[in-house]
C-alpha atoms as a PDB file:
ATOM      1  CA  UNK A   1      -2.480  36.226 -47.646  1.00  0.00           C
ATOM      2  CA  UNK A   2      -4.164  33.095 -46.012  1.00  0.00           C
ATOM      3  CA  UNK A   3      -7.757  33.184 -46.050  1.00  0.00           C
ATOM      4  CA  UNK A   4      -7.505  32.460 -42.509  1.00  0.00           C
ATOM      5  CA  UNK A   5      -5.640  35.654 -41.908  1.00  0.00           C
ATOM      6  CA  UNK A   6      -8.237  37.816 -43.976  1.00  0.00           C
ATOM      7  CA  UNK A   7     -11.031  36.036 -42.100  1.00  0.00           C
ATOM      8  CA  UNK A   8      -9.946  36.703 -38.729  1.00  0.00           C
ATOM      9  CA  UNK A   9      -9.053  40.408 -40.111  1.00  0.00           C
ATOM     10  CA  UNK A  10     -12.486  40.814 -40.978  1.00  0.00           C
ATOM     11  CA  UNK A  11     -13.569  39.395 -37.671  1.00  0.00           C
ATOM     12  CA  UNK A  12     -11.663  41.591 -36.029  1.00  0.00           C
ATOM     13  CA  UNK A  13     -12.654  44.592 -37.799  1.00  0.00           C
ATOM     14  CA  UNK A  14     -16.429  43.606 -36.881  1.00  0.00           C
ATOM     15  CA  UNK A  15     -16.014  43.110 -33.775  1.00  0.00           C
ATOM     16  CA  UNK A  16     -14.881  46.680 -32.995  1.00  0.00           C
ATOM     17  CA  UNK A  17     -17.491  48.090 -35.223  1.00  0.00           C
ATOM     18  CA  UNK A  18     -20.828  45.399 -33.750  1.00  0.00           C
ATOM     19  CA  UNK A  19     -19.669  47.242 -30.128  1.00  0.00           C
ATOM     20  CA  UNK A  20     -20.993  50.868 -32.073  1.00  0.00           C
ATOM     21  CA  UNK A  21     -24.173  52.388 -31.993  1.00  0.00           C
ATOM     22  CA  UNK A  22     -25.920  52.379 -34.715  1.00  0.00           C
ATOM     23  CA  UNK A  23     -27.781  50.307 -37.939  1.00  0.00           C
ATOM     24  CA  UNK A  24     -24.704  50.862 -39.983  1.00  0.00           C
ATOM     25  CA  UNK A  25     -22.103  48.504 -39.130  1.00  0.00           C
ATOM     26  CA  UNK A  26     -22.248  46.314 -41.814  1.00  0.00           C
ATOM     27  CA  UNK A  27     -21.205  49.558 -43.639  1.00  0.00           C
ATOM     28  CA  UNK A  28     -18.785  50.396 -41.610  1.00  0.00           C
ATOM     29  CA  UNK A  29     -17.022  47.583 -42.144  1.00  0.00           C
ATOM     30  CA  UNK A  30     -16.936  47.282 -45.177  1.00  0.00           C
ATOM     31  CA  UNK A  31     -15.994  50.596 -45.827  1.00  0.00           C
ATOM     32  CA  UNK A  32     -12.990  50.192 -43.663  1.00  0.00           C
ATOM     33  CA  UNK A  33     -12.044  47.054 -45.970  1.00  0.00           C
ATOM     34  CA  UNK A  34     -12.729  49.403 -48.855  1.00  0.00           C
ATOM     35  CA  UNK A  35     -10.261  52.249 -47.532  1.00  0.00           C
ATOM     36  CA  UNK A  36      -7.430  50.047 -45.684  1.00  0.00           C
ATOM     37  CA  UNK A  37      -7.118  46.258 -47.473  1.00  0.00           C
ATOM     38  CA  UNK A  38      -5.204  46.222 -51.073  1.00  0.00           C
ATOM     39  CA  UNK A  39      -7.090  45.156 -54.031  1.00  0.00           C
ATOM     40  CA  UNK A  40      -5.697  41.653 -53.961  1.00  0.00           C
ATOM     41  CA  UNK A  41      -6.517  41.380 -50.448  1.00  0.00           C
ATOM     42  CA  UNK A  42     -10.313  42.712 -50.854  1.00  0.00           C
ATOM     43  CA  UNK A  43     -10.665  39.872 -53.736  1.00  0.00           C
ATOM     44  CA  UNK A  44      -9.656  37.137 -51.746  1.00  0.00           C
ATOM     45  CA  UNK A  45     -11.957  38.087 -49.139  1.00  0.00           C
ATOM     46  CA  UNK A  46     -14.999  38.319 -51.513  1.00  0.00           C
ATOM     47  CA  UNK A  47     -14.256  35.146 -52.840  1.00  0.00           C
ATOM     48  CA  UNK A  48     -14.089  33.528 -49.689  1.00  0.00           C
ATOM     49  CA  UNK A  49     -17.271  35.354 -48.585  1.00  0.00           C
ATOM     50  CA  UNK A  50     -18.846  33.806 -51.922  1.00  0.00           C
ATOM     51  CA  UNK A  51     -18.122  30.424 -50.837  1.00  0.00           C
ATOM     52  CA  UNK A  52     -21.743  29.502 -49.234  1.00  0.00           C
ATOM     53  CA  UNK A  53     -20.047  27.003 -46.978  1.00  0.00           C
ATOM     54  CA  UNK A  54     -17.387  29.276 -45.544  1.00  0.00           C
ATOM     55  CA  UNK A  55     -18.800  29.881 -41.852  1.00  0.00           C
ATOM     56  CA  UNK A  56     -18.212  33.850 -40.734  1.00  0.00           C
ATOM     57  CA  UNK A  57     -20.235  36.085 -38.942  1.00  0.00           C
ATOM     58  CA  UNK A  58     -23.175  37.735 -40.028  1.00  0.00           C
ATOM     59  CA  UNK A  59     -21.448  41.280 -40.102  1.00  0.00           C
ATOM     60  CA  UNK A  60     -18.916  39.931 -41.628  1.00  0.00           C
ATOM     61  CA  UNK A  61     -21.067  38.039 -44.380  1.00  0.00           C
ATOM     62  CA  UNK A  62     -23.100  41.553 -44.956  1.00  0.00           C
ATOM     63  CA  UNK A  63     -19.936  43.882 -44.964  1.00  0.00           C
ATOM     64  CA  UNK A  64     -18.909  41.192 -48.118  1.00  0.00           C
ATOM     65  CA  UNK A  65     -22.431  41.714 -49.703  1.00  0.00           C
ATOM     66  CA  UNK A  66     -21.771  45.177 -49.160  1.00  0.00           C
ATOM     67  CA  UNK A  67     -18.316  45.085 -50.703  1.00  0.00           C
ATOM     68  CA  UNK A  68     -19.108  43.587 -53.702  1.00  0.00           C
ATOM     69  CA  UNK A  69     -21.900  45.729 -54.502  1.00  0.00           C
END
């Protein structure tokens, strides 16, 4: 998949989960990456969250952190 695509997935995904209450979206989102994306497809996203010069929201950038922990 493009890493366009997977970006603007993950944008997607934390958008819906920034408009919940709570401290926890960062978790949330990632945890819906963790349950719903395909191996290959959570790789290429934490390699494009690794790139330092990739811009993404900060949910986005956390949920990665979160990911590959």
């Amino acid at each position: 998949m493009s890493p366009e695509k997977l970006l603007y997935m993950a944008k997607q995904i934390a958008t819906f989960f920034a408009s919940q209450p709570g401290a926890d979206q960062a978790d949330c989102v990632a945890q819906h990456i963790r349950d719903f994306w395909e191996p290959r497809m959570r790789e290429q996203f934490l390699a494009l969250a690794a790139d330092p010069k990739q811009e993404m929201p900060e949910l986005v950038r956390s949920a990665a952190a979160k990911l590959a922990a």
